[in-house]
C-alpha atoms as a PDB file:
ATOM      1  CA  UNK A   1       8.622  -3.402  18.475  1.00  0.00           C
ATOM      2  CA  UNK A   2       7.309  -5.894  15.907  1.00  0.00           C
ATOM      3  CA  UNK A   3       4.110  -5.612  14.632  1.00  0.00           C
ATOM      4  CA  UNK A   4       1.216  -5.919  17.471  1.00  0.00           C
ATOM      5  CA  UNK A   5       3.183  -6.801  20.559  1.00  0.00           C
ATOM      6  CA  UNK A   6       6.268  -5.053  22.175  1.00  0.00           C
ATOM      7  CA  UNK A   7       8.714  -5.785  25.091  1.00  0.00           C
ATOM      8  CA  UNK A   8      10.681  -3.847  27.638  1.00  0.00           C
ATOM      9  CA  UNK A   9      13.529  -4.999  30.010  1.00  0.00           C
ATOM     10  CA  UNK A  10      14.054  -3.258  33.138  1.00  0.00           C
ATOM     11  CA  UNK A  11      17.561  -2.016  34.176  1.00  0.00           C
ATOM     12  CA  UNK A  12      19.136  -4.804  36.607  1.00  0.00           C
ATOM     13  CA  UNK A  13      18.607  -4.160  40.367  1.00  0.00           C
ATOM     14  CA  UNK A  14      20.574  -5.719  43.611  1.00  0.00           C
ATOM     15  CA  UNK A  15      20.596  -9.321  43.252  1.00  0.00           C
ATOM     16  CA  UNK A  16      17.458  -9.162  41.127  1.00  0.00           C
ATOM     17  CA  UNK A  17      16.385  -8.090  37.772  1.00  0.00           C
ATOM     18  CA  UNK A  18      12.665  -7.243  37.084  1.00  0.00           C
ATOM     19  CA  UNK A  19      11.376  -7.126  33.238  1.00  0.00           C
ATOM     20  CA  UNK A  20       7.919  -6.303  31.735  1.00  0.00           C
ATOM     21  CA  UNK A  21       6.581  -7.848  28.718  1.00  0.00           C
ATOM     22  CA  UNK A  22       4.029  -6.148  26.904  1.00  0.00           C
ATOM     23  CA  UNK A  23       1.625  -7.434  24.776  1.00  0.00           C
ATOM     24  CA  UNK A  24      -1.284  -6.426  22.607  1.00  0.00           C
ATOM     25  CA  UNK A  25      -5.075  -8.139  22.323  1.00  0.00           C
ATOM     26  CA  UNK A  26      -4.743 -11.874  20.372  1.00  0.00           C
ATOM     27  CA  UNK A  27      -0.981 -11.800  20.905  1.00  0.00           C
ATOM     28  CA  UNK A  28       0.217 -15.937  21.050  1.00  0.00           C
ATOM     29  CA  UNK A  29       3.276 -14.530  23.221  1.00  0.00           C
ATOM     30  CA  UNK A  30       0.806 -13.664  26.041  1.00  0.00           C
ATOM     31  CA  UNK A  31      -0.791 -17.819  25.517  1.00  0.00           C
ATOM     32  CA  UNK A  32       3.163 -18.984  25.422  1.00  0.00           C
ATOM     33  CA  UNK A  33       3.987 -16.955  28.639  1.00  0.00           C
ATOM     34  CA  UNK A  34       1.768 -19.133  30.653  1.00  0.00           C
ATOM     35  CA  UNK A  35       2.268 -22.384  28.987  1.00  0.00           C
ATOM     36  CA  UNK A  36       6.374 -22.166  29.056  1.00  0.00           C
ATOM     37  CA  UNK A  37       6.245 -20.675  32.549  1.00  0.00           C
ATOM     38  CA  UNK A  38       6.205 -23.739  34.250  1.00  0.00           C
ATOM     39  CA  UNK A  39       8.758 -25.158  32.275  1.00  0.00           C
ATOM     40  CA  UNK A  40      11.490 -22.915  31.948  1.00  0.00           C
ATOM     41  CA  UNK A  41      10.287 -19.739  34.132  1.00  0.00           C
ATOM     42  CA  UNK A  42       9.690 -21.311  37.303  1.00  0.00           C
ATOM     43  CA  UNK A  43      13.275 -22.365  37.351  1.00  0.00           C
ATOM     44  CA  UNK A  44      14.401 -19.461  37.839  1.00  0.00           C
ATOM     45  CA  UNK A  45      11.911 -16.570  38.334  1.00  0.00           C
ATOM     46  CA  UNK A  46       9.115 -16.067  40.914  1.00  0.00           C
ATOM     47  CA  UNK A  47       6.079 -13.710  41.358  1.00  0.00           C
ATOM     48  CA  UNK A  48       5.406 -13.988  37.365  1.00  0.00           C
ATOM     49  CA  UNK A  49       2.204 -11.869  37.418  1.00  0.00           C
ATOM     50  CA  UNK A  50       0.092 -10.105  34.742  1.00  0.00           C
ATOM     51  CA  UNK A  51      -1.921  -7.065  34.878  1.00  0.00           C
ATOM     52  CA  UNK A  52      -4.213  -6.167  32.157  1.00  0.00           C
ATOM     53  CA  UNK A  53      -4.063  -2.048  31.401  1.00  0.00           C
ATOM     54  CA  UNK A  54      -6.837  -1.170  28.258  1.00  0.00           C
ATOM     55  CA  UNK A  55      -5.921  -3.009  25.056  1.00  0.00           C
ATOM     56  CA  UNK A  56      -2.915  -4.475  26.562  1.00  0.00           C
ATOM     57  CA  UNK A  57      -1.606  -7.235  29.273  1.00  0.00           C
ATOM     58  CA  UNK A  58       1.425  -6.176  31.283  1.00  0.00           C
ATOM     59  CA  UNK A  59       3.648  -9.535  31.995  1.00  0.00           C
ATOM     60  CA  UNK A  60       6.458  -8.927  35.381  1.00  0.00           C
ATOM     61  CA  UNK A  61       9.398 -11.417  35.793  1.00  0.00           C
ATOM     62  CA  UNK A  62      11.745 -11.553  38.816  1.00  0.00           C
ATOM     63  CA  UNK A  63      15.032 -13.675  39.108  1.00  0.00           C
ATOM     64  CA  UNK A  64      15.403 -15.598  41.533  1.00  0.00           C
ATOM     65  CA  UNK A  65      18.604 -16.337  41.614  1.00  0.00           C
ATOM     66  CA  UNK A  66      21.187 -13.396  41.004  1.00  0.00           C
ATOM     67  CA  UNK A  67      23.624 -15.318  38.837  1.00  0.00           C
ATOM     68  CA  UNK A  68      20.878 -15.551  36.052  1.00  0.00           C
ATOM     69  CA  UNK A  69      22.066 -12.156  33.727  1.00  0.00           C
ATOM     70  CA  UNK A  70      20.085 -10.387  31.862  1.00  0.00           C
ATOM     71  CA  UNK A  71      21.331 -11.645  28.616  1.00  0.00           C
ATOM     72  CA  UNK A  72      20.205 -15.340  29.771  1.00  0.00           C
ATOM     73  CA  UNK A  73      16.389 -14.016  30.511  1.00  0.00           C
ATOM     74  CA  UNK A  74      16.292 -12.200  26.660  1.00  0.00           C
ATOM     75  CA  UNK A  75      18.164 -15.327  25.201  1.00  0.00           C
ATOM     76  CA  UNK A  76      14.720 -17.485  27.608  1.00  0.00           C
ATOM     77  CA  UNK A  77      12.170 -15.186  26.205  1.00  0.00           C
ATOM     78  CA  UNK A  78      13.113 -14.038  22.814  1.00  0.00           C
ATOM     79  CA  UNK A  79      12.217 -17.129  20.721  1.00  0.00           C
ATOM     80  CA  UNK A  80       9.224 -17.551  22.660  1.00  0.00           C
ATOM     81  CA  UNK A  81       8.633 -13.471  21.454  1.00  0.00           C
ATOM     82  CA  UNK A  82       9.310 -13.957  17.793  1.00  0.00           C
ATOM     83  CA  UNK A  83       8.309 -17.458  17.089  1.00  0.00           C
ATOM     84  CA  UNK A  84       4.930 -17.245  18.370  1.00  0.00           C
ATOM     85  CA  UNK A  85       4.208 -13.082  17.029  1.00  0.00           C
ATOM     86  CA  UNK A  86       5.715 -14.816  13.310  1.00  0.00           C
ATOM     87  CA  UNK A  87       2.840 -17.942  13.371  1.00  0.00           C
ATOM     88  CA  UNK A  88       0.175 -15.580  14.494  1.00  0.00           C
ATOM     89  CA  UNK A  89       0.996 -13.128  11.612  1.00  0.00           C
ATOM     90  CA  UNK A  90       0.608 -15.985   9.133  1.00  0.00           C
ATOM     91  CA  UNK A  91      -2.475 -17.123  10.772  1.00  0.00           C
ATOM     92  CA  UNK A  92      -4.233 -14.254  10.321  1.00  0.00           C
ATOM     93  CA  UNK A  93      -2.742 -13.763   7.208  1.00  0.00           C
ATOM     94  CA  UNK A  94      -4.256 -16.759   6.023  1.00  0.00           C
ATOM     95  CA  UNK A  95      -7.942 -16.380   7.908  1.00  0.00           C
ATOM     96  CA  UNK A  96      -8.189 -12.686   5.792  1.00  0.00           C
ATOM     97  CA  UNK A  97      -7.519 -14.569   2.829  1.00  0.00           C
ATOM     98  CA  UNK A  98      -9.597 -17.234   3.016  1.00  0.00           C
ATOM     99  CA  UNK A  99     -12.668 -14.746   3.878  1.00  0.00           C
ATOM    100  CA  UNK A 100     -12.159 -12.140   1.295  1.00  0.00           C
ATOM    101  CA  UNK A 101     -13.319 -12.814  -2.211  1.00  0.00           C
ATOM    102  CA  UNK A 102     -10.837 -12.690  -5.416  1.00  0.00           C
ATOM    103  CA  UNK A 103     -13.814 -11.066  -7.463  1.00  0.00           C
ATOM    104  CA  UNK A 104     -12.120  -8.498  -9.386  1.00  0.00           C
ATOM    105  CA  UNK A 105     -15.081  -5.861 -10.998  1.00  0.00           C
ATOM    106  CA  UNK A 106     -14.659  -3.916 -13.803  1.00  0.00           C
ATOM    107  CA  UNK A 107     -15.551  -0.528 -11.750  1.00  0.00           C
ATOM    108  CA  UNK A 108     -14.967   2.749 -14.265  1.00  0.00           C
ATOM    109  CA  UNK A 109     -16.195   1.140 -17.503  1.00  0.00           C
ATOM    110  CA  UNK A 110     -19.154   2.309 -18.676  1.00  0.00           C
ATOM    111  CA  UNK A 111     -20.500  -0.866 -19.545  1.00  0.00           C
ATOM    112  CA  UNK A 112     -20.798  -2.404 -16.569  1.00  0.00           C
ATOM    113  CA  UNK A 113     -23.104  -1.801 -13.695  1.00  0.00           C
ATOM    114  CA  UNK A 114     -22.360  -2.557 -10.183  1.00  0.00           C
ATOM    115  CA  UNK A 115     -24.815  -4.510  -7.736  1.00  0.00           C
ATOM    116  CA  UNK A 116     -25.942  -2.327  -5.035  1.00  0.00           C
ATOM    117  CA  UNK A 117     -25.427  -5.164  -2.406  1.00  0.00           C
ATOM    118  CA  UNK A 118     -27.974  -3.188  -0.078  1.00  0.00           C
ATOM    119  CA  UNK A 119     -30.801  -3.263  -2.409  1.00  0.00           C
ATOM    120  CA  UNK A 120     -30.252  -6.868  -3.769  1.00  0.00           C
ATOM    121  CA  UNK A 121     -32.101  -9.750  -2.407  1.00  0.00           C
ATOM    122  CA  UNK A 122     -31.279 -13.313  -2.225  1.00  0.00           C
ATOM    123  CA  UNK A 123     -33.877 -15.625  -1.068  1.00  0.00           C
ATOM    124  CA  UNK A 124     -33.862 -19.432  -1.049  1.00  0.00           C
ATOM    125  CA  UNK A 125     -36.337 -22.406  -0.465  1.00  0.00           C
ATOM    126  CA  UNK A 126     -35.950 -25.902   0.427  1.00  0.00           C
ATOM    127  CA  UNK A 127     -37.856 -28.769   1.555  1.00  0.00           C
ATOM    128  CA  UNK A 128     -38.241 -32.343   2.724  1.00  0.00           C
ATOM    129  CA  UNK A 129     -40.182 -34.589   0.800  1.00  0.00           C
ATOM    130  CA  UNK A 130     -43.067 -34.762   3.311  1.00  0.00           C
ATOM    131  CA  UNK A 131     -42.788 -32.242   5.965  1.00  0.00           C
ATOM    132  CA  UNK A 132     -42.593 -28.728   4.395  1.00  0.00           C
ATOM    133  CA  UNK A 133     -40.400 -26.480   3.558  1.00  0.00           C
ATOM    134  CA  UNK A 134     -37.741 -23.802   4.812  1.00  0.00           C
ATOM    135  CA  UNK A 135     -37.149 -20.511   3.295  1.00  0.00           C
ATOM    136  CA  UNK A 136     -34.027 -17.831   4.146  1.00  0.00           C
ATOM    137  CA  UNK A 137     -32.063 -15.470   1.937  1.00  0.00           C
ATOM    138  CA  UNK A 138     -28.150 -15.495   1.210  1.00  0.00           C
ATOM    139  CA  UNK A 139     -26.262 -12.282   0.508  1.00  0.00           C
ATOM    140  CA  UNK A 140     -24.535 -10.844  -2.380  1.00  0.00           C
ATOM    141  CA  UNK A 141     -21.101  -9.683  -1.429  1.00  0.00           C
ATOM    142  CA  UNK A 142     -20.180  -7.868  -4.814  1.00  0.00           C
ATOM    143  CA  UNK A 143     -20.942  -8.341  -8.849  1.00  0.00           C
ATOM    144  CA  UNK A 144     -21.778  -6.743 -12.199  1.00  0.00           C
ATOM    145  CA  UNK A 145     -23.613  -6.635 -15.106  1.00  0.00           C
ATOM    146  CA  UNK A 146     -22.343  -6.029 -18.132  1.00  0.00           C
ATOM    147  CA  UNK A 147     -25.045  -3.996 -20.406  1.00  0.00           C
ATOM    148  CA  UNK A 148     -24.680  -2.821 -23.862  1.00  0.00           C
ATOM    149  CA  UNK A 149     -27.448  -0.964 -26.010  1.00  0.00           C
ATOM    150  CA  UNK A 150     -29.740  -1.272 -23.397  1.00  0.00           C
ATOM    151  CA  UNK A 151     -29.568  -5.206 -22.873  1.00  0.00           C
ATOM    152  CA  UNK A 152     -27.696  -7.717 -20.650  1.00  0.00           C
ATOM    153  CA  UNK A 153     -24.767  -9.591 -21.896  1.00  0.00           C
ATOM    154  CA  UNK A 154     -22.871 -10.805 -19.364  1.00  0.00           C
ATOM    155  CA  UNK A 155     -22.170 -10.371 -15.681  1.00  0.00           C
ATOM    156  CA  UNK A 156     -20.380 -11.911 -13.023  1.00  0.00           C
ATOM    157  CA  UNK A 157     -21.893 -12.264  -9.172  1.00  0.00           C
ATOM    158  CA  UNK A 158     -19.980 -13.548  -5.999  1.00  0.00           C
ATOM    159  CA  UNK A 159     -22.312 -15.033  -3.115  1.00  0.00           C
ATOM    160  CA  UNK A 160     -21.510 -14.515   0.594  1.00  0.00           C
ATOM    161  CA  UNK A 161     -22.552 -18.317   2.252  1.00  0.00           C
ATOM    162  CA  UNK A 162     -21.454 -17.382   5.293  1.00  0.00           C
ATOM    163  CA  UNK A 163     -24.775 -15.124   5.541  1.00  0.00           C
ATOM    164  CA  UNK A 164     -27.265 -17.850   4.684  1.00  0.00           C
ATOM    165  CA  UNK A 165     -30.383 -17.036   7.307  1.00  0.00           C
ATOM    166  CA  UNK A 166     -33.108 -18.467   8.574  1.00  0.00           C
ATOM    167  CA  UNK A 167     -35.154 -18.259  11.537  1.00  0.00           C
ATOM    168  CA  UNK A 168     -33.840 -21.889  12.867  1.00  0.00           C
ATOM    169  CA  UNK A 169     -30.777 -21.195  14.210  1.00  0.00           C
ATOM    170  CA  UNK A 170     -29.356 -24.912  14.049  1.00  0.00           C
ATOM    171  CA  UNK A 171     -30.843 -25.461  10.606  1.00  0.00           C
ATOM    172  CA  UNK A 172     -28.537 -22.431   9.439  1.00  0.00           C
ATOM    173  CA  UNK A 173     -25.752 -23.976  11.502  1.00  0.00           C
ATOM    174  CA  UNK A 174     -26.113 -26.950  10.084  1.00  0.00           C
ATOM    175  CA  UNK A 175     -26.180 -25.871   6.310  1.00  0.00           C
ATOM    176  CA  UNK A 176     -22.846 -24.250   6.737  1.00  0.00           C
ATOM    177  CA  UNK A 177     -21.366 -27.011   7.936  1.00  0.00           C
ATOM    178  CA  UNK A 178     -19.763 -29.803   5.610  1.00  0.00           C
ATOM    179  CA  UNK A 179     -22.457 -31.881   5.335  1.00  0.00           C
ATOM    180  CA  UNK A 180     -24.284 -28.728   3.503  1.00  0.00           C
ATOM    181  CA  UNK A 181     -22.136 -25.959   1.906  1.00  0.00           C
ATOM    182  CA  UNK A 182     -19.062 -26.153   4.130  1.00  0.00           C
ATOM    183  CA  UNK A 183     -18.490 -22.593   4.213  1.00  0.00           C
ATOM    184  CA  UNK A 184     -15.699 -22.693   6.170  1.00  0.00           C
ATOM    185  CA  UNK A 185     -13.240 -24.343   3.017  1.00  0.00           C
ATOM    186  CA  UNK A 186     -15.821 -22.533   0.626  1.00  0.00           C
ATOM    187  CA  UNK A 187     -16.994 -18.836   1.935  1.00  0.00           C
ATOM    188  CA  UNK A 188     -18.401 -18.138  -1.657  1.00  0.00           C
ATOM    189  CA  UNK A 189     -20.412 -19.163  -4.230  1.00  0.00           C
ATOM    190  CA  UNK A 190     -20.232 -17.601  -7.953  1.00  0.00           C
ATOM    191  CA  UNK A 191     -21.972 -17.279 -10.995  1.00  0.00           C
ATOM    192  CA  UNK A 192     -20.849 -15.893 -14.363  1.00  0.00           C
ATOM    193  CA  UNK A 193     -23.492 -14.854 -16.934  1.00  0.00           C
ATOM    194  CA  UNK A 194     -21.859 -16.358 -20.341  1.00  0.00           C
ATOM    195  CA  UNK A 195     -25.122 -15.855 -22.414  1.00  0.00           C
ATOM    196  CA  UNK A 196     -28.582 -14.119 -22.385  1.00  0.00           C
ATOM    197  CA  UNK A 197     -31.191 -14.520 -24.827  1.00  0.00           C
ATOM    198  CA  UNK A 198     -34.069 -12.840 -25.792  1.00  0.00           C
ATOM    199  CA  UNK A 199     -37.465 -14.322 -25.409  1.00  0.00           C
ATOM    200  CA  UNK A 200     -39.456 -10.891 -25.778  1.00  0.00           C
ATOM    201  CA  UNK A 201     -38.967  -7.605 -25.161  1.00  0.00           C
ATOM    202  CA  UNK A 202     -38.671  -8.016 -21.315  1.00  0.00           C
ATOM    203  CA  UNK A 203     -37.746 -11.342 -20.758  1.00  0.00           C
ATOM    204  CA  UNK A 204     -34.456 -13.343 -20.718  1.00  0.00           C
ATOM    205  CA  UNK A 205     -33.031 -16.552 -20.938  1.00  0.00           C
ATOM    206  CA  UNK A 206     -29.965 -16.161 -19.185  1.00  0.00           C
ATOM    207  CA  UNK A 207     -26.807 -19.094 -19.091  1.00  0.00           C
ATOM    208  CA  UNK A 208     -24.140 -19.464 -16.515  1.00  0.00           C
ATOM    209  CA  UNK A 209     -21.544 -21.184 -15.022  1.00  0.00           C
ATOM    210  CA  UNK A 210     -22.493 -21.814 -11.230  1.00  0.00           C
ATOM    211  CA  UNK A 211     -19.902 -22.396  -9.120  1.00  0.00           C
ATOM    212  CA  UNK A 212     -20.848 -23.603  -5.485  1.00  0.00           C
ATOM    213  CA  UNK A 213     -18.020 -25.479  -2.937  1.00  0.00           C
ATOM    214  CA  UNK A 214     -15.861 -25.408  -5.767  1.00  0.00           C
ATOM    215  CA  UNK A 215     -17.674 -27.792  -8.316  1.00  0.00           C
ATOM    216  CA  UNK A 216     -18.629 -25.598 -12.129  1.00  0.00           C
ATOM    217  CA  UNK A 217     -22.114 -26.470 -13.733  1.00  0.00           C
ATOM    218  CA  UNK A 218     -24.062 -24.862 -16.531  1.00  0.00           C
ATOM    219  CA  UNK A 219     -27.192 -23.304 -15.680  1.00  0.00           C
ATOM    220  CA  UNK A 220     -30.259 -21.685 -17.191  1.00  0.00           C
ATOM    221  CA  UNK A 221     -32.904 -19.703 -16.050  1.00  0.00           C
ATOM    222  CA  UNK A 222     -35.359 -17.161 -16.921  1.00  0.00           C
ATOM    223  CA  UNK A 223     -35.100 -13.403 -15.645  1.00  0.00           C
ATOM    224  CA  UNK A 224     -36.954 -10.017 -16.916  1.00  0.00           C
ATOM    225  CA  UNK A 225     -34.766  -7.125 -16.840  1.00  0.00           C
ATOM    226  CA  UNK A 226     -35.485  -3.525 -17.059  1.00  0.00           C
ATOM    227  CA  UNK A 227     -32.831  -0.922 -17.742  1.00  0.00           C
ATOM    228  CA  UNK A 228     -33.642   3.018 -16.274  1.00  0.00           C
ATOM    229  CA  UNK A 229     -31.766   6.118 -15.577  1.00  0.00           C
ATOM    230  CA  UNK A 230     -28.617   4.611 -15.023  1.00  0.00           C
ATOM    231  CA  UNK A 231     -30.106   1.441 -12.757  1.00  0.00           C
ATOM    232  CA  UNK A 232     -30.612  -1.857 -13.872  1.00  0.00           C
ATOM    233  CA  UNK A 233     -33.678  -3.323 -11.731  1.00  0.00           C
ATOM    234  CA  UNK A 234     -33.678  -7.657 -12.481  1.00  0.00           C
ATOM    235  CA  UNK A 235     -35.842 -10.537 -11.161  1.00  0.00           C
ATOM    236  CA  UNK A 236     -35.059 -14.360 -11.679  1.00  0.00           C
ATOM    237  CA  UNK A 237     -35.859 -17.797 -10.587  1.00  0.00           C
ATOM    238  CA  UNK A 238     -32.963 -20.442 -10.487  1.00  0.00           C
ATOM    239  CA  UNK A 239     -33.804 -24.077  -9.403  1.00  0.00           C
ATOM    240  CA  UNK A 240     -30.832 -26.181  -8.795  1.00  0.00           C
ATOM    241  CA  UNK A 241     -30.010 -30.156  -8.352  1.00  0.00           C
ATOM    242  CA  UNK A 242     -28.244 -29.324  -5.192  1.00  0.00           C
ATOM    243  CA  UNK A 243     -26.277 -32.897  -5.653  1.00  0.00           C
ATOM    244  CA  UNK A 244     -24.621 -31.784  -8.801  1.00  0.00           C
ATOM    245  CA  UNK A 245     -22.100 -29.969  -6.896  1.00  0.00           C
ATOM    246  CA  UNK A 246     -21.642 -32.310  -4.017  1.00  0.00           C
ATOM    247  CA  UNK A 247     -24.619 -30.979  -1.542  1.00  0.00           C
ATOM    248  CA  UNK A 248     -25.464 -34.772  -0.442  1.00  0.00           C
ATOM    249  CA  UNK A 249     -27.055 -35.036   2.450  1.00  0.00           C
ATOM    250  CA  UNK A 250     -30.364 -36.384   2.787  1.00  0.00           C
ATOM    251  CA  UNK A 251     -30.916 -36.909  -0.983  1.00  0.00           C
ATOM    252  CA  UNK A 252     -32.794 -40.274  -1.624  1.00  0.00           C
ATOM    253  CA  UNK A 253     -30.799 -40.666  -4.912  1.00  0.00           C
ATOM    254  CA  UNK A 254     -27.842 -41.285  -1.919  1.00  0.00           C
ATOM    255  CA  UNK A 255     -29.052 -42.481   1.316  1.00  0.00           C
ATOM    256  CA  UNK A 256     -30.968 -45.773   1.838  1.00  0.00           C
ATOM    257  CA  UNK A 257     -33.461 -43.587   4.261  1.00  0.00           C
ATOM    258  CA  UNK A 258     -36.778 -43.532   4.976  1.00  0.00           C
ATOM    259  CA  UNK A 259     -39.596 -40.828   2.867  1.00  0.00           C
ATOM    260  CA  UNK A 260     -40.346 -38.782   5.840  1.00  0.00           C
ATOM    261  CA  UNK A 261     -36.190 -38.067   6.639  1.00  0.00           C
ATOM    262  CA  UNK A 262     -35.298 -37.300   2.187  1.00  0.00           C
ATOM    263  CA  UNK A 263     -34.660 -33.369   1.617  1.00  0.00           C
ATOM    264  CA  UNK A 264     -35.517 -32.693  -1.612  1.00  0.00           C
ATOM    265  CA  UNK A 265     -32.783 -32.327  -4.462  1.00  0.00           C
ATOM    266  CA  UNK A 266     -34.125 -29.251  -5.721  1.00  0.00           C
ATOM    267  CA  UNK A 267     -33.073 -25.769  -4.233  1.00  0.00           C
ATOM    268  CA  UNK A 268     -34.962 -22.670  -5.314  1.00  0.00           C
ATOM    269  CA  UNK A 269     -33.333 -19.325  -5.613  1.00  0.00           C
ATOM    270  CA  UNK A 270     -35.491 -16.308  -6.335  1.00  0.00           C
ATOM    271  CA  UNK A 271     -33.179 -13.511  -7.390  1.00  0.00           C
ATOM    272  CA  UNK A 272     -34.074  -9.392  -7.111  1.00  0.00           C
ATOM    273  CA  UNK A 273     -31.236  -7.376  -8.620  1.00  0.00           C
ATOM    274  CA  UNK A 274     -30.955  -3.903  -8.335  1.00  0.00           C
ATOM    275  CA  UNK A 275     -27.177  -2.469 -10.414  1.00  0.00           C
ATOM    276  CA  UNK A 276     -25.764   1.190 -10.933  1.00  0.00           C
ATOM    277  CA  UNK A 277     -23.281   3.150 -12.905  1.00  0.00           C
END
């Protein structure tokens, strides 16, 4: 066995030896058993049949011709077996990675709060010059805030694009695509709190560095904050020059197009945090 697929070998019988490959859901040796077939198979085994059975597919082989051992038929299959099982282990290897975030939180220290991802909201609002406007939300995947005597100093939040929404179904398509925020090469978006002031008791001015498809800018906005019981409850309003970090399309500052086709530059995120202990 090695890792998700496995194969068995019947014991020769007169004339003709039968073996059964089994292999498990996504394997690439079940794909390379019917592309090779016709090129090295055929020549010398017939009624090559599968037979799915649950989770797995059930491959049969018969020689047909008796002088073919069965050290010929392993020595035919067995680099098809381990080559293909090795590149799909890397491939997934590298889809997992490329979809899980490297946010490391700070989860045990007392001064930092973690965002209940459940409770936090994300919404966003964009608009063409002449035609109105679209509104969705985006979802936090994790984050923190750090809090000492009762006030915000810092924080760092990671932001899932792949779950931008909005009731238009190609619009959303289309805005994770690389014309937008190519999600695909850049599955989040981050920002790290790096300075918070006070403007009065309940307000902030809070600075960051935003990262979005891998560009860093400085950004400011304001935010009230309110800190209860172990729960820090905050609400904030970032606007963004979307072009700043290479979100194009659309813009009249780039395109020679016409009033009624430019997408504004601006991009409005209204933020509602809600962190624990």
């Amino acid at each position: 066995m090695k890792g998700n697929a496995v194969a068995y070998v019947c014991p020769p019988v007169p004339n003709k030896m039968l073996a059964v490959f089994i292999t498990a859901p996504g394997s690439t040796f079940g794909r390379g058993i019917r592309e090779v077939k016709t090129i090295l198979l055929m020549k010398f085994f017939q009624e090559i049949d599968c037979l799915p059975v649950g989770r797995f597919t059930i491959f049969f082989f018969r020689t047909m011709n008796s002088k073919v051992s069965l050290a010929y038929f392993i020595l035919i299959i067995a680099p098809l077996f381990f080559g293909c099982h090795g590149s799909e282990v890397k491939g997934n290897k590298n889809r997992n990675t490329a979809s899980a975030s490297s946010l490391s939180l700070h989860v045990g220290n007392e001064k930092y709060f973690m965002i209940d991802t459940k409770e936090t909201v994300v919404t966003w609002k964009g608009s063409y010059l002449s035609t109105g406007e679209n509104t969705g939300y985006v979802n936090i995947s994790k984050g923190e805030l750090m809090i000492e005597k009762g006030q915000l100093v810092g924080g760092t939040v990671d932001v899932d694009m792949n779950t931008i929404e909005n009731k238009d179904h190609n619009l959303i398509k289309h805005l994770k695509d690389p014309d937008f925020f190519d999600v695909k090469k850049f599955p989040f978006s981050t920002i790290v709190i790096t300075k918070v002031e006070l403007t009065n008791e309940e307000n902030k001015k809070v600075t960051g560095n935003l990262t979005i498809k891998g560009i860093t800018h400085p950004v400011t906005f304001p935010a009230k904050m309110n800190v209860e019981g172990g729960i820090v409850k905050a609400n904030g309003k970032l606007v963004i020059d979307r072009t700043k970090w290479n979100v194009r399309y659309g813009s009249g500052k780039f395109y020679d197009i016409v009033a009624n086709d430019i997408i504004s530059d601006s991009i409005e995120f209204h933020i509602k945090i809600v962190a624990k202990k």
